[in-house]
Protein backbone atom coordinates (compact mmCIF):
# COMPACT_ATOMS: atom_id res chain seq x y z
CA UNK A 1 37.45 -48.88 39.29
CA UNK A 2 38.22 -50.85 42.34
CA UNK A 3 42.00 -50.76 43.40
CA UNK A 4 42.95 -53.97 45.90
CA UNK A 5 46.39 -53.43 47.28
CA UNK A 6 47.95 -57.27 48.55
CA UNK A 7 50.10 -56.74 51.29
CA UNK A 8 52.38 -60.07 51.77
CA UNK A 9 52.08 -61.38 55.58
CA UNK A 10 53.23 -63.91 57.33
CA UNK A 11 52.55 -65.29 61.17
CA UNK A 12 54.69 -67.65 63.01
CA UNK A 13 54.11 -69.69 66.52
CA UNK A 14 57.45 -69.83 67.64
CA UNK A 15 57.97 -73.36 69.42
CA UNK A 16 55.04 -75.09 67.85
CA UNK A 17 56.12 -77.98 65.89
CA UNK A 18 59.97 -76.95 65.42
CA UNK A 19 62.14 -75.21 67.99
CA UNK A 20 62.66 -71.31 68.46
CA UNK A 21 65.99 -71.31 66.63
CA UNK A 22 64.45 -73.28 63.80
CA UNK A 23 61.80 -70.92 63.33
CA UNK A 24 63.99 -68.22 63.79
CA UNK A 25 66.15 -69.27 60.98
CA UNK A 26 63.75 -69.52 58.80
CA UNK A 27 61.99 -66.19 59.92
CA UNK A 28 64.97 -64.35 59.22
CA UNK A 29 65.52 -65.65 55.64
CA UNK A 30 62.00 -65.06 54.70
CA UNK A 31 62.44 -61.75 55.49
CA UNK A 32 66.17 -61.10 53.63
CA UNK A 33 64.12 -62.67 50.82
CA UNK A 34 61.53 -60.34 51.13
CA UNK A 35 64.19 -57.52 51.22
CA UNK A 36 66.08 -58.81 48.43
CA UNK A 37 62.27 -58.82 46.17
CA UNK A 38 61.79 -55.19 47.40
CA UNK A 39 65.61 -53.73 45.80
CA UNK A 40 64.15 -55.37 42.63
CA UNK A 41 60.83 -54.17 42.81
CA UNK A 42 60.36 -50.87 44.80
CA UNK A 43 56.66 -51.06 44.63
CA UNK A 44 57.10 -54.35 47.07
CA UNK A 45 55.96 -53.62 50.38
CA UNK A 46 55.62 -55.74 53.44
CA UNK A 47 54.35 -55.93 56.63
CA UNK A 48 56.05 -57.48 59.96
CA UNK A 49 53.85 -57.49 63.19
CA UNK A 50 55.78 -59.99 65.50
CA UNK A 51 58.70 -58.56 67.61
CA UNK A 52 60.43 -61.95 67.61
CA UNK A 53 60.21 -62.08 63.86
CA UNK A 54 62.43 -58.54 63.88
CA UNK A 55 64.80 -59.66 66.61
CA UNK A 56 65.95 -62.77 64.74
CA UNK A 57 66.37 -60.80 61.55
CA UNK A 58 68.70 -58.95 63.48
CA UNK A 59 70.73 -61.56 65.11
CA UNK A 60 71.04 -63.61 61.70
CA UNK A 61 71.42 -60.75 59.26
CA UNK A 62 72.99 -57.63 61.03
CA UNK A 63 74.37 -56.21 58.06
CA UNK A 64 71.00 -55.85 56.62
CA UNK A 65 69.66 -54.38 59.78
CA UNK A 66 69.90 -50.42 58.03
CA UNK A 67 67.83 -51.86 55.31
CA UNK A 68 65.07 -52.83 56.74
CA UNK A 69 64.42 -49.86 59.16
């Protein structure tokens, strides 16, 4: 039996048709909603690969920082 495992991912050119902030906006609510999927389903996993992805998580949601470290 052949097992594929799907591992969500998403990629972002900050600055390429909206501003930084816009994209960081919206970069940091993907990921809460991502984190919010995950407390439902603990099988969720995810991957982030862009630093400035992480860092505006941070800034917009700091009180979720602890949850997704």
């Amino acid at each position: 039996m052949l097992i594929v495992h799907w591992i969500p991912h998403f990629h972002y050119d900050f600055e390429w048709v909206r501003t930084a902030g816009r994209y960081a906006r919206v970069t940091a609510d993907n990921i809460k909603k991502a984190l919010e999927h995950a407390r439902k389903h603990p099988e969720y996993t995810f991957v982030l690969d862009q630093i400035p992805e992480i860092e505006a998580f941070k800034i917009a949601w700091p009180e979720l920082w602890d949850d997704l470290r």
